[in-house]
PDB file of N, CA and C in Angstrom:
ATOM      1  N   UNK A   1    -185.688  67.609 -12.562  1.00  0.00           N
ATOM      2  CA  UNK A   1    -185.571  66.579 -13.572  1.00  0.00           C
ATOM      3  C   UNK A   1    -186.189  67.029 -14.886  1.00  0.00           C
ATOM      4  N   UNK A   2    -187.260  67.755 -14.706  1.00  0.00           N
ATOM      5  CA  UNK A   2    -188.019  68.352 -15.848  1.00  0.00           C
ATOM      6  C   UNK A   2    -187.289  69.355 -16.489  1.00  0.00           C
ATOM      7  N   UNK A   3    -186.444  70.121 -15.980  1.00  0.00           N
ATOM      8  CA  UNK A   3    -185.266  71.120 -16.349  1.00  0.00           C
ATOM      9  C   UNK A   3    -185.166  70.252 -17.293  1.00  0.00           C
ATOM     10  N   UNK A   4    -183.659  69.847 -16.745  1.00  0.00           N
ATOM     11  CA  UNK A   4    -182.977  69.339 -17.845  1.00  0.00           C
ATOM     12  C   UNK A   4    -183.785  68.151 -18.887  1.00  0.00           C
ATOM     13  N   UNK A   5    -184.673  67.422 -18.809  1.00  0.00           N
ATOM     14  CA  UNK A   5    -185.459  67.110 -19.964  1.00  0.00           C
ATOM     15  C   UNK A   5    -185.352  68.277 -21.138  1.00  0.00           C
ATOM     16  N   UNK A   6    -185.695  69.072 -20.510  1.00  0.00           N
ATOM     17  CA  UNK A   6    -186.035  70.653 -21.592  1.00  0.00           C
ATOM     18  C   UNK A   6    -184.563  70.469 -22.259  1.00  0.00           C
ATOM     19  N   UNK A   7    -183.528  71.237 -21.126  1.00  0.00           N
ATOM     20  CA  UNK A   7    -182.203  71.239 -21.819  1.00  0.00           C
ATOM     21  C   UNK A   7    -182.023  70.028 -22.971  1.00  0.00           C
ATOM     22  N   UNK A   8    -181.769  69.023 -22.426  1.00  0.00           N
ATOM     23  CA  UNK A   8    -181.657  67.848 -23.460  1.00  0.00           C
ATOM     24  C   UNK A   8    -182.570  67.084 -25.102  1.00  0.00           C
ATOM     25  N   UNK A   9    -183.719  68.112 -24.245  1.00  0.00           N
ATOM     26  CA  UNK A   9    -184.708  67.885 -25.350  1.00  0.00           C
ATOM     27  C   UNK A   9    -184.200  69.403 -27.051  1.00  0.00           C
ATOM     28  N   UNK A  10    -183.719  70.372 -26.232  1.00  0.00           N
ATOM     29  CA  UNK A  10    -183.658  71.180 -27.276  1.00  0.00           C
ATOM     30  C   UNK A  10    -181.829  70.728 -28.398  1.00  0.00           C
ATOM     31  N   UNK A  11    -181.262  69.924 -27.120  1.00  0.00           N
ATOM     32  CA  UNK A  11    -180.059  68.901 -27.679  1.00  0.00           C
ATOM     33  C   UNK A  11    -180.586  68.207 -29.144  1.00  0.00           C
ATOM     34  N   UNK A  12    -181.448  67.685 -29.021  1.00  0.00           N
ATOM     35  CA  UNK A  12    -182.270  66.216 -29.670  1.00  0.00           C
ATOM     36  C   UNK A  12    -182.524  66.934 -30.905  1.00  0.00           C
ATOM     37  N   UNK A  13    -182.957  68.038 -30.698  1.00  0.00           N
ATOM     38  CA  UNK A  13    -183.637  68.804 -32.133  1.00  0.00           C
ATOM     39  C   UNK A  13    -181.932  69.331 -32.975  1.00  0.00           C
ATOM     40  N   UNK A  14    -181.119  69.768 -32.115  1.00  0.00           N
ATOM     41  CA  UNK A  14    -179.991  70.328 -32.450  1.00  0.00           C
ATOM     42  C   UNK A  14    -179.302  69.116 -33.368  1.00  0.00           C
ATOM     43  N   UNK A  15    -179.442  68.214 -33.033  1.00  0.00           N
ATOM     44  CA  UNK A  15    -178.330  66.997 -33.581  1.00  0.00           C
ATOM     45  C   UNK A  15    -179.320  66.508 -34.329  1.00  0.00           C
ATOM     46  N   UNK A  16    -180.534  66.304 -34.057  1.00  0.00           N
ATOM     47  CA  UNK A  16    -181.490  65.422 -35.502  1.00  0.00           C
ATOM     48  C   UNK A  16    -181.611  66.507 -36.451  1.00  0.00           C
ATOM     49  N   UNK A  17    -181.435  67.592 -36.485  1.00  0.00           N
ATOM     50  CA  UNK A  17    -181.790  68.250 -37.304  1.00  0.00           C
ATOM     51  C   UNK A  17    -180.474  69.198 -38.012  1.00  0.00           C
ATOM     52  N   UNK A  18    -179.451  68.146 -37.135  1.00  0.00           N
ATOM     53  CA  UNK A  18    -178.180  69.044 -37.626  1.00  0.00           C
ATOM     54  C   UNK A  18    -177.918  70.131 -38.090  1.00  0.00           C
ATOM     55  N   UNK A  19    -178.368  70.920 -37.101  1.00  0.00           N
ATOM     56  CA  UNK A  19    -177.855  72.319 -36.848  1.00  0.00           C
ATOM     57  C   UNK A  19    -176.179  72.693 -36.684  1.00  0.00           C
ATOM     58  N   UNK A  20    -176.581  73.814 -37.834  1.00  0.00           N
ATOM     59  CA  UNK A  20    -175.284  74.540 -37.945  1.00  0.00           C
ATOM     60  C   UNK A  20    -174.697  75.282 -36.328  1.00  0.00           C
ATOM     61  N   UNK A  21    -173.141  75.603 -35.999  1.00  0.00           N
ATOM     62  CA  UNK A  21    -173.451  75.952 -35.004  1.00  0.00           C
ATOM     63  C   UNK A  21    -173.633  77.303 -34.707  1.00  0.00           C
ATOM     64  N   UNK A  22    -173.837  78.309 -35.798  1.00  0.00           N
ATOM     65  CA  UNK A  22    -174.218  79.431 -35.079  1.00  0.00           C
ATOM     66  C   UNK A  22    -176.027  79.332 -35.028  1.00  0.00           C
ATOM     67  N   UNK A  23    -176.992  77.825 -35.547  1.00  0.00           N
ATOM     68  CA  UNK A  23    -177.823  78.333 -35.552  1.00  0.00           C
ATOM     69  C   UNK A  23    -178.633  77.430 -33.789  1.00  0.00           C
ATOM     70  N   UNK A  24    -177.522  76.598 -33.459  1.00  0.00           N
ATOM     71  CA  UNK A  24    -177.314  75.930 -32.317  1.00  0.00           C
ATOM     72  C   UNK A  24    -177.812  76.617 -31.344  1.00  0.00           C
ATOM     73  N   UNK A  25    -176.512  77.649 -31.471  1.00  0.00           N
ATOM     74  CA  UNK A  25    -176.407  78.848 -30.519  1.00  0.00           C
ATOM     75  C   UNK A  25    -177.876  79.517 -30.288  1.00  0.00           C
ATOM     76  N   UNK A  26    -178.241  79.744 -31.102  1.00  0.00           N
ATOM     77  CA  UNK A  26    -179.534  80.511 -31.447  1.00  0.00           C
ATOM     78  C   UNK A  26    -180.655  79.949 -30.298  1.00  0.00           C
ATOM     79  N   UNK A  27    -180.369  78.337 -30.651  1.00  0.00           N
ATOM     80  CA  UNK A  27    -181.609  77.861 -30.084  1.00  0.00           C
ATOM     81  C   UNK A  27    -181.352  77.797 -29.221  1.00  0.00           C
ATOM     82  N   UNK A  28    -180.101  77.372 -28.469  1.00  0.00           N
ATOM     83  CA  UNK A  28    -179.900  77.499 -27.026  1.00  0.00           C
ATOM     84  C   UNK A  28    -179.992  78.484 -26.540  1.00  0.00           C
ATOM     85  N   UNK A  29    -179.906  80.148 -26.803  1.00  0.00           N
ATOM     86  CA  UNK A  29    -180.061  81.616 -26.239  1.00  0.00           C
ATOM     87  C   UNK A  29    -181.519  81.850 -26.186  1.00  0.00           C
ATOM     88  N   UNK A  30    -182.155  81.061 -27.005  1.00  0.00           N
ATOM     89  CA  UNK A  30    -183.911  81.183 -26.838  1.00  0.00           C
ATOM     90  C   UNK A  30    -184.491  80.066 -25.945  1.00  0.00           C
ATOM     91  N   UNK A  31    -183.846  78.887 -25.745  1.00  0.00           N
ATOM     92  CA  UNK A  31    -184.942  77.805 -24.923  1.00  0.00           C
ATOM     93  C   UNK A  31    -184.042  77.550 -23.787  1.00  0.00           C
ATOM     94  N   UNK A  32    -182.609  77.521 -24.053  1.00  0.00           N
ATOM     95  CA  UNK A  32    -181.571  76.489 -22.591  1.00  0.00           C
ATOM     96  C   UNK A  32    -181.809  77.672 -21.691  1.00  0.00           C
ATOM     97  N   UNK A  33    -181.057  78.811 -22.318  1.00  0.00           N
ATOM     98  CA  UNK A  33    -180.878  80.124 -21.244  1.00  0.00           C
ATOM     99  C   UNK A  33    -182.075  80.448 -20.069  1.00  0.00           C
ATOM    100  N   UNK A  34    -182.853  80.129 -20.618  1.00  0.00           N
ATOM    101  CA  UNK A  34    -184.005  80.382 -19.717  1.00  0.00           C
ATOM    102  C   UNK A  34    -184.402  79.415 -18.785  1.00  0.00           C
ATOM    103  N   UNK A  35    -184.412  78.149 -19.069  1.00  0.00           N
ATOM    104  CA  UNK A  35    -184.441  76.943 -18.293  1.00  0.00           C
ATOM    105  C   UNK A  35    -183.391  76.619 -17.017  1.00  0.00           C
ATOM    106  N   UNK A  36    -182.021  77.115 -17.407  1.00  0.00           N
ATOM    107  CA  UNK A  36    -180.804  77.107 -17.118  1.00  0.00           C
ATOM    108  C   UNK A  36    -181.129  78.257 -15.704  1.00  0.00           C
ATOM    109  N   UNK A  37    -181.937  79.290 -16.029  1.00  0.00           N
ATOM    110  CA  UNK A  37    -181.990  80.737 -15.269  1.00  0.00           C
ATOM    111  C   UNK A  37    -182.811  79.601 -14.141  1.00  0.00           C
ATOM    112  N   UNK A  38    -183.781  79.448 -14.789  1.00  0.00           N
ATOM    113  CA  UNK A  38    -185.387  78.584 -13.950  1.00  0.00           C
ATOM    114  C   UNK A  38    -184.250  77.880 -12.471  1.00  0.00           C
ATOM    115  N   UNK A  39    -183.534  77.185 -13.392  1.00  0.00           N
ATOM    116  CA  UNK A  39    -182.735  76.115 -12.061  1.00  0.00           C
ATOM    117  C   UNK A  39    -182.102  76.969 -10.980  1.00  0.00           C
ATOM    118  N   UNK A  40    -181.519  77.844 -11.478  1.00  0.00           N
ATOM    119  CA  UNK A  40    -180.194  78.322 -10.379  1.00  0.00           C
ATOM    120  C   UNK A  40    -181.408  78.923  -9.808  1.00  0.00           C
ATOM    121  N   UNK A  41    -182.302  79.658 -10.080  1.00  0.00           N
ATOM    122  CA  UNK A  41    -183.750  80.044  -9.146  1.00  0.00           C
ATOM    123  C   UNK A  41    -184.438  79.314  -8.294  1.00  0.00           C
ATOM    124  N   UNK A  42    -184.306  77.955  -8.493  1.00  0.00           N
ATOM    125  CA  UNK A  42    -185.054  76.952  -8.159  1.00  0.00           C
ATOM    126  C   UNK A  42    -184.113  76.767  -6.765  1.00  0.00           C
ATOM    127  N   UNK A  43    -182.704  76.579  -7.361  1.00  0.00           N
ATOM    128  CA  UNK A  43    -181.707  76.073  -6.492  1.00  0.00           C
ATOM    129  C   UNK A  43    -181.697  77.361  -5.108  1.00  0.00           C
ATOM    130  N   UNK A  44    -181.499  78.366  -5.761  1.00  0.00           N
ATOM    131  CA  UNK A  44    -181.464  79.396  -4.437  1.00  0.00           C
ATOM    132  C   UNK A  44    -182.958  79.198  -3.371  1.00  0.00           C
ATOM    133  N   UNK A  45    -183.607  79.441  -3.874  1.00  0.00           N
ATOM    134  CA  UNK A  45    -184.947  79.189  -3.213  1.00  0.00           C
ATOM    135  C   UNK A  45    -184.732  78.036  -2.667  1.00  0.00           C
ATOM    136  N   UNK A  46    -184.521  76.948  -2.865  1.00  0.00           N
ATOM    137  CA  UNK A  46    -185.063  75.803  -2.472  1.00  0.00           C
ATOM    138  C   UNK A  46    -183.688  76.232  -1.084  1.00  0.00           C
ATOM    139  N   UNK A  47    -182.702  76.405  -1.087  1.00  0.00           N
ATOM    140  CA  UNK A  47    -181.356  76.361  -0.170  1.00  0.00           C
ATOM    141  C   UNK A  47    -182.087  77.022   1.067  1.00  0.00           C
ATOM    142  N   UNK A  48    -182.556  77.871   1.021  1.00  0.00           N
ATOM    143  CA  UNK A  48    -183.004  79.006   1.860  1.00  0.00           C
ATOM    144  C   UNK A  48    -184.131  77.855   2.489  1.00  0.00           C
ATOM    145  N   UNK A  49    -184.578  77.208   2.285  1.00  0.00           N
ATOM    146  CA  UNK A  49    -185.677  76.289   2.984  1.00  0.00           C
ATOM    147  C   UNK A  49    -185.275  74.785   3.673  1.00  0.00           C
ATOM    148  N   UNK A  50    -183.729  74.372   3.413  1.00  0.00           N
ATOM    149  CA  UNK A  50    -183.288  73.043   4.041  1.00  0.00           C
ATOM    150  C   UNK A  50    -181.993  73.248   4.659  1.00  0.00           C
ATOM    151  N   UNK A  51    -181.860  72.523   5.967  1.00  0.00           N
ATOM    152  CA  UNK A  51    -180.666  72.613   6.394  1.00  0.00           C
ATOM    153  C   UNK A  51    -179.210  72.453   5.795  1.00  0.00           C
ATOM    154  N   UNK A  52    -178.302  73.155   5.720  1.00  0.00           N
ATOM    155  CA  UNK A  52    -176.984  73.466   4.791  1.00  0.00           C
ATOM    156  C   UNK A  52    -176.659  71.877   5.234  1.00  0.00           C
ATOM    157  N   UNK A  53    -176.537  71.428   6.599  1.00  0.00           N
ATOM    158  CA  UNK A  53    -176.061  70.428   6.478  1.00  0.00           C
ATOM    159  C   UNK A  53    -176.394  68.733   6.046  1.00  0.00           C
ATOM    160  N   UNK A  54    -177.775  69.286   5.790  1.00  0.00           N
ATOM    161  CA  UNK A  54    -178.713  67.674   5.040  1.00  0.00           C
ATOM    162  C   UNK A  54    -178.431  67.439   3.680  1.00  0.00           C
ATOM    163  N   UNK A  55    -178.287  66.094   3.550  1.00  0.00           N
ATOM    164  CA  UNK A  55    -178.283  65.589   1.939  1.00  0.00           C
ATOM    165  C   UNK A  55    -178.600  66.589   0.949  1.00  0.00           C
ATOM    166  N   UNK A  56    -179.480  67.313   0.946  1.00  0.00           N
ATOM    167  CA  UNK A  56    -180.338  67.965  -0.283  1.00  0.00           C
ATOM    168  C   UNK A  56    -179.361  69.382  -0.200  1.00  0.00           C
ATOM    169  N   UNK A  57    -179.351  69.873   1.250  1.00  0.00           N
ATOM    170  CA  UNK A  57    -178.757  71.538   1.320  1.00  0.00           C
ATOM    171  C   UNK A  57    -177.015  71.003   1.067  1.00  0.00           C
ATOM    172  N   UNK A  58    -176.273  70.054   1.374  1.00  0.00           N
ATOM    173  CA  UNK A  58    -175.057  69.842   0.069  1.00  0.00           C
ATOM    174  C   UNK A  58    -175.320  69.547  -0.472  1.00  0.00           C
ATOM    175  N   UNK A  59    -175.817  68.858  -1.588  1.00  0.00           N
ATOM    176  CA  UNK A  59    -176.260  68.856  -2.794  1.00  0.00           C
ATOM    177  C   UNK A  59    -176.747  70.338  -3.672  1.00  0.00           C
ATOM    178  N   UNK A  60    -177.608  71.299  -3.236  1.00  0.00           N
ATOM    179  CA  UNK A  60    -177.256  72.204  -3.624  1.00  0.00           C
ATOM    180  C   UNK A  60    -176.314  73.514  -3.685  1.00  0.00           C
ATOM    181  N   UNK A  61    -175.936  73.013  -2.278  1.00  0.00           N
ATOM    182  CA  UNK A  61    -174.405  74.261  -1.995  1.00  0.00           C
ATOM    183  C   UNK A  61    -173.568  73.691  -2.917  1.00  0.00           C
ATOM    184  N   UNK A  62    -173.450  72.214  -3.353  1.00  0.00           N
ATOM    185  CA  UNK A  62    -172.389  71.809  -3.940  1.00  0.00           C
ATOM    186  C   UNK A  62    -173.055  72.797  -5.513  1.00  0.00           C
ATOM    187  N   UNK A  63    -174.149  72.642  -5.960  1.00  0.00           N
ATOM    188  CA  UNK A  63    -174.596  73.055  -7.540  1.00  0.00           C
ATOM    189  C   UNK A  63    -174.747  74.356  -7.671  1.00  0.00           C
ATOM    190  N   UNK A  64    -174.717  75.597  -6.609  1.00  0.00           N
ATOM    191  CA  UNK A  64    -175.205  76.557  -6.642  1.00  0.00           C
ATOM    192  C   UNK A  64    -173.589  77.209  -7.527  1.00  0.00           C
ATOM    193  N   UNK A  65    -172.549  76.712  -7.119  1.00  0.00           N
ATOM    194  CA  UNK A  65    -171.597  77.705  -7.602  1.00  0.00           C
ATOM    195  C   UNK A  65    -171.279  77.322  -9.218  1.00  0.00           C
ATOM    196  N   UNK A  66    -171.532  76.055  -9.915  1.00  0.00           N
ATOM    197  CA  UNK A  66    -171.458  75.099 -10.727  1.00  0.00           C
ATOM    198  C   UNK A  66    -172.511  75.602 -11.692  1.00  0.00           C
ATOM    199  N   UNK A  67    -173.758  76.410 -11.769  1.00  0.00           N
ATOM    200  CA  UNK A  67    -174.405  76.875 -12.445  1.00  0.00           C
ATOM    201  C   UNK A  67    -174.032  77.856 -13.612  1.00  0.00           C
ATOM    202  N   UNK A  68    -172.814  78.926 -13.594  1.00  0.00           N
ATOM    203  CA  UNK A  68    -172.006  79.247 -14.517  1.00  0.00           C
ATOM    204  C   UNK A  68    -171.286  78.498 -15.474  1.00  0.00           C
ATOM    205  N   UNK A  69    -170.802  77.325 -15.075  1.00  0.00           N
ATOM    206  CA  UNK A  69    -170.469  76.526 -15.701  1.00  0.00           C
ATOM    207  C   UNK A  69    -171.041  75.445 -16.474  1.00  0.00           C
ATOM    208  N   UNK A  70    -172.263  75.281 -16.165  1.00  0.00           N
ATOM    209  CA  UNK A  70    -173.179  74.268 -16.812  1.00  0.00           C
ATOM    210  C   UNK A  70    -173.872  75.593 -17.586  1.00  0.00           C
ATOM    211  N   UNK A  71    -173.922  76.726 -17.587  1.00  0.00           N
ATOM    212  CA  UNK A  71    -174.386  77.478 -18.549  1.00  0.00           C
ATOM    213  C   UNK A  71    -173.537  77.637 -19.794  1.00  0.00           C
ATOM    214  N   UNK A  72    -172.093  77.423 -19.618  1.00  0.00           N
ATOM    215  CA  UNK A  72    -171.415  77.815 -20.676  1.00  0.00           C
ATOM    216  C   UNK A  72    -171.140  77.371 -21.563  1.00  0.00           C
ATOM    217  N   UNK A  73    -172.000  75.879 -22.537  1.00  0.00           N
ATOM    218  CA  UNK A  73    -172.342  75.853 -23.377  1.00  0.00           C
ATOM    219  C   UNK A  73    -173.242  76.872 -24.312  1.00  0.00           C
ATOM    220  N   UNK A  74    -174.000  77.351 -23.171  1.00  0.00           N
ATOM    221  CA  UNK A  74    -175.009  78.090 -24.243  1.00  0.00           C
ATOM    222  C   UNK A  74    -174.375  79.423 -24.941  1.00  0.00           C
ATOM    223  N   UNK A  75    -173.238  79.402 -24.551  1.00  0.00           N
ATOM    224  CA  UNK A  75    -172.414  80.833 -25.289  1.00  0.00           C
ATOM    225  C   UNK A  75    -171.739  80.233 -26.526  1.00  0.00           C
ATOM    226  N   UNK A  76    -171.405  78.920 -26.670  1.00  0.00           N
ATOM    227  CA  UNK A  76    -171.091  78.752 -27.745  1.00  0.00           C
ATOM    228  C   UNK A  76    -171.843  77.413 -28.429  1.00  0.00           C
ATOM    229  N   UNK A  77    -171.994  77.664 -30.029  1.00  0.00           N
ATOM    230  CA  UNK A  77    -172.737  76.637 -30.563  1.00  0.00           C
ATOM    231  C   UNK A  77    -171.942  75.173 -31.345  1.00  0.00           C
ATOM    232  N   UNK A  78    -170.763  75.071 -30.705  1.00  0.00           N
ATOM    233  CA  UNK A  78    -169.922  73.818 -31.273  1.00  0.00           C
ATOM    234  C   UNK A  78    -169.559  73.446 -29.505  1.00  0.00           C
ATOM    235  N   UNK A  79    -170.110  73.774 -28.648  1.00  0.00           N
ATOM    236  CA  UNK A  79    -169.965  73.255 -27.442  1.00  0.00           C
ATOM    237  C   UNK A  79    -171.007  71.972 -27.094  1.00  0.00           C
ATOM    238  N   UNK A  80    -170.895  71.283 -26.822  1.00  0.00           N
ATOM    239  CA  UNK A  80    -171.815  70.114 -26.361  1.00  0.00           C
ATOM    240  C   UNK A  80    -172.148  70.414 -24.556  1.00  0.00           C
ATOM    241  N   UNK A  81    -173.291  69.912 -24.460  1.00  0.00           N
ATOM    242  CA  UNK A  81    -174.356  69.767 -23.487  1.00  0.00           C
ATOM    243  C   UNK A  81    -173.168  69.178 -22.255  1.00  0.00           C
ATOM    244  N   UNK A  82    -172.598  67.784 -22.626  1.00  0.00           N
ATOM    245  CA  UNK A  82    -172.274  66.987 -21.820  1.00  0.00           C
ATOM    246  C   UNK A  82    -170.731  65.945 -22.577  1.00  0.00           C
ATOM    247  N   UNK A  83    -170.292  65.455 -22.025  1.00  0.00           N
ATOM    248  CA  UNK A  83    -169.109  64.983 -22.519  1.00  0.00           C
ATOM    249  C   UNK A  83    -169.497  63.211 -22.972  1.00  0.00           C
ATOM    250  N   UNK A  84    -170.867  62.860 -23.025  1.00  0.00           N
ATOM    251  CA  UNK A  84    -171.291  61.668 -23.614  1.00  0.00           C
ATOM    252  C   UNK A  84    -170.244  61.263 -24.313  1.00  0.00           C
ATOM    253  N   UNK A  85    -170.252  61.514 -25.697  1.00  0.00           N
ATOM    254  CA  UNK A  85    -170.004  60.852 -26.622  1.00  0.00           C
ATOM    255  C   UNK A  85    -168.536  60.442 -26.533  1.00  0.00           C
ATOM    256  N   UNK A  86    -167.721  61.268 -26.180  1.00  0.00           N
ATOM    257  CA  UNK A  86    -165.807  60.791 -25.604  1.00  0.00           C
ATOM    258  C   UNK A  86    -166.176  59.976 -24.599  1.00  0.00           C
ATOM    259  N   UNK A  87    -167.219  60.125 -23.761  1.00  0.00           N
ATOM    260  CA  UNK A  87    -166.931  58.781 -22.774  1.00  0.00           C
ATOM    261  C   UNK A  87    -167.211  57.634 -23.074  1.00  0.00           C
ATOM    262  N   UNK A  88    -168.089  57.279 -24.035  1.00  0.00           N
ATOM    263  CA  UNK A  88    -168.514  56.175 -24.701  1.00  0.00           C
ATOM    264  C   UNK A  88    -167.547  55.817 -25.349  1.00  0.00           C
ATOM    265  N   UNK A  89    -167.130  56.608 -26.284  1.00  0.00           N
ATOM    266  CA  UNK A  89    -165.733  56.623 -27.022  1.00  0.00           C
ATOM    267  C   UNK A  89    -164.467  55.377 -26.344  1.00  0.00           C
ATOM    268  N   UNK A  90    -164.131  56.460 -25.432  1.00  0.00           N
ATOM    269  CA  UNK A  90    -163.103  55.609 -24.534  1.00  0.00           C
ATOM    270  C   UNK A  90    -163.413  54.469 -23.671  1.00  0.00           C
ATOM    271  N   UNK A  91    -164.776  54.127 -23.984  1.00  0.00           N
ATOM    272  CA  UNK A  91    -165.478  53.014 -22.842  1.00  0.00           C
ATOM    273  C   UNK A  91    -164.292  51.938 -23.696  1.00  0.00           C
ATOM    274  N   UNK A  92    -164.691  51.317 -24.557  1.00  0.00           N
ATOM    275  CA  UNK A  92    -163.902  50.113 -25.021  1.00  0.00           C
ATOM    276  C   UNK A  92    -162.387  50.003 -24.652  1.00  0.00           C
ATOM    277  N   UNK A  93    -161.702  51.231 -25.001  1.00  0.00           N
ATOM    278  CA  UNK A  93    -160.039  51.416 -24.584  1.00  0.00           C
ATOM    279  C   UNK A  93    -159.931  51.423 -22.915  1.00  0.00           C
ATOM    280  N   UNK A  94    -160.558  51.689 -22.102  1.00  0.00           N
ATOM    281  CA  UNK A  94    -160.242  52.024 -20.700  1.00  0.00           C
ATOM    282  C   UNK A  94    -160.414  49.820 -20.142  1.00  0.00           C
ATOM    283  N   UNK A  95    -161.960  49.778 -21.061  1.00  0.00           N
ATOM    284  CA  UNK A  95    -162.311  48.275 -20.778  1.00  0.00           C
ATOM    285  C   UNK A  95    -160.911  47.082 -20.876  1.00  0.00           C
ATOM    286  N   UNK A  96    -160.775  47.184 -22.014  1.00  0.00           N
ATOM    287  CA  UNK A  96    -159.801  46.678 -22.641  1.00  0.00           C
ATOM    288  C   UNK A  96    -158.209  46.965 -21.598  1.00  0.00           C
ATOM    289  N   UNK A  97    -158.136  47.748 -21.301  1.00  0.00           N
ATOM    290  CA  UNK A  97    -156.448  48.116 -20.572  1.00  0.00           C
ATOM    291  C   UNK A  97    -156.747  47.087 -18.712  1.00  0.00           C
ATOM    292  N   UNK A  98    -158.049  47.490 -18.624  1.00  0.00           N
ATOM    293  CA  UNK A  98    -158.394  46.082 -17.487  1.00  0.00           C
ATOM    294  C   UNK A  98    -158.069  45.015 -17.519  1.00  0.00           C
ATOM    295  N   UNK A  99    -159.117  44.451 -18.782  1.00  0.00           N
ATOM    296  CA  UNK A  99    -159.010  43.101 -19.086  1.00  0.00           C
ATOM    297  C   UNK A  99    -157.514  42.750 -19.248  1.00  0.00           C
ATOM    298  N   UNK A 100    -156.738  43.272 -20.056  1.00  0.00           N
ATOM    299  CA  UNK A 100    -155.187  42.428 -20.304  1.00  0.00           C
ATOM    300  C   UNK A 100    -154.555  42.847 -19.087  1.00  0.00           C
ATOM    301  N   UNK A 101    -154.614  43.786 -17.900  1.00  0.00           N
ATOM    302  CA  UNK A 101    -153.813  44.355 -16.908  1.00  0.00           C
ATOM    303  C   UNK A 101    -153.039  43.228 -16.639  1.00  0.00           C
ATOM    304  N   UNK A 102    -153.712  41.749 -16.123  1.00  0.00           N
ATOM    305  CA  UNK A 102    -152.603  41.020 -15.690  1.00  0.00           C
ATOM    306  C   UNK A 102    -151.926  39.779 -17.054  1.00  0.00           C
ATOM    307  N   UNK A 103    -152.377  40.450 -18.191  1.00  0.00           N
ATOM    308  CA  UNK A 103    -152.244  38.901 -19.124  1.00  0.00           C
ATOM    309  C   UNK A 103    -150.712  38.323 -19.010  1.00  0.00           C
ATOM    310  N   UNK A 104    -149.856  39.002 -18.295  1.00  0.00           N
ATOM    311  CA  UNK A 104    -148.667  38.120 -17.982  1.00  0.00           C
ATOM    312  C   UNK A 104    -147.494  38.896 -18.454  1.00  0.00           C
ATOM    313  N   UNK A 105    -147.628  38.876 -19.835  1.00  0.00           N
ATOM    314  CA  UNK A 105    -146.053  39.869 -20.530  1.00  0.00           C
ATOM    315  C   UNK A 105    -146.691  40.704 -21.364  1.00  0.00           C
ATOM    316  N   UNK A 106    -145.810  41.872 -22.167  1.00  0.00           N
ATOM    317  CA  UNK A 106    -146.326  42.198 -23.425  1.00  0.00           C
ATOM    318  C   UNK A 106    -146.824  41.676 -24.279  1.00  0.00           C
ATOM    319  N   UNK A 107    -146.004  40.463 -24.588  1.00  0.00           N
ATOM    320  CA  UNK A 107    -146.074  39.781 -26.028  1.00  0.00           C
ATOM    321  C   UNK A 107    -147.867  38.859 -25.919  1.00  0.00           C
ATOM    322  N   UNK A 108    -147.721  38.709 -24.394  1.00  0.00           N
ATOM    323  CA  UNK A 108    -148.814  37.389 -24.266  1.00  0.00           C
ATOM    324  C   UNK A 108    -150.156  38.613 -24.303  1.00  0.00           C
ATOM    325  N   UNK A 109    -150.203  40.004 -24.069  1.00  0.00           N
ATOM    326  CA  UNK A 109    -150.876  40.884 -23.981  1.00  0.00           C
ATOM    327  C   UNK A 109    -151.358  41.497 -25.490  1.00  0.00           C
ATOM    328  N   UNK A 110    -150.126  40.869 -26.067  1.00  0.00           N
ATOM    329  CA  UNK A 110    -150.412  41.458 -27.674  1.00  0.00           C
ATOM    330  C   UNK A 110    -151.264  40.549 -28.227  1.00  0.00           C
ATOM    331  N   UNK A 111    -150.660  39.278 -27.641  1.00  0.00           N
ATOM    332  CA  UNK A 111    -151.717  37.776 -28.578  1.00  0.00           C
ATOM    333  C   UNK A 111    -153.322  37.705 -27.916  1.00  0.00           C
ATOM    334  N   UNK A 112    -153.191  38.245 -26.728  1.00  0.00           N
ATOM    335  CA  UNK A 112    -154.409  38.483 -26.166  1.00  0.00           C
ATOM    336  C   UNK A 112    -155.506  38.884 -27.035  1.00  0.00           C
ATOM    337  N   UNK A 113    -154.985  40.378 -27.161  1.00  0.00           N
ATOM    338  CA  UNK A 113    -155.098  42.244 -28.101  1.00  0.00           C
ATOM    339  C   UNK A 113    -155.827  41.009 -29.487  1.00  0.00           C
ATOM    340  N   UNK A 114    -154.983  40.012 -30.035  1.00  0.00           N
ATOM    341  CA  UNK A 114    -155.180  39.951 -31.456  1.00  0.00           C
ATOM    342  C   UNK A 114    -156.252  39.439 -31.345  1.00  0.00           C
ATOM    343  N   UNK A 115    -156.719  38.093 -30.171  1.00  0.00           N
ATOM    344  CA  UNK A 115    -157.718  37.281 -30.324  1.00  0.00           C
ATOM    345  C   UNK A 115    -158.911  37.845 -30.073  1.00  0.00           C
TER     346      UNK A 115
END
């Protein structure tokens, strides 16, 4: 949990301080990369000590191969951490296609839409 605090914390400085993104990059090749290393270390070690088939040993068989991929922001500096902000984004439009699902017709779906 303290990992990614770190990761997210060097996020916080990146966006309040609106960083350019090659200087993004920078900071992520000096603080994520290493944190990022810490985990998949953490993760191997820890595998080797719990049964493959208990909660925790899938949970990390599931993250151990997934660690390349949660690194590959840090290769580029217009890459984001996490897909937050589009999901928030689309929170209202996905909400919204619920709510009218049954409003009856188009038209009564449009007068819905207006009110």
């Amino acid at each position: 949990m303290i990992r990614f605090q770190k990761l997210y914390e060097v996020e916080r400085v990146i966006r309040d301080w609106n960083f350019s993104p090659e200087d993004a990059l920078e900071l992520r090749q000096r603080q994520s990369e290493e944190t990022l290393k810490e985990f998949k270390k953490w993760l191997t070690d820890e595998y080797q000590k719990v049964l493959p088939s208990s909660a925790i040993g899938k949970a990390i068989s599931y993250s151990l191969p997934c660690c390349e991929k949660l690194s590959l922001y840090t290769t580029n500096g217009s890459l984001q951490i996490d897909n937050n902000p589009v999901e928030n984004a689309i929170t209202t439009i996905a909400i919204g296609l619920k709510n009218y699902l049954f409003a009856g017709s188009h038209d009564a779906d449009q007068g819905a839409a207006l009110l």
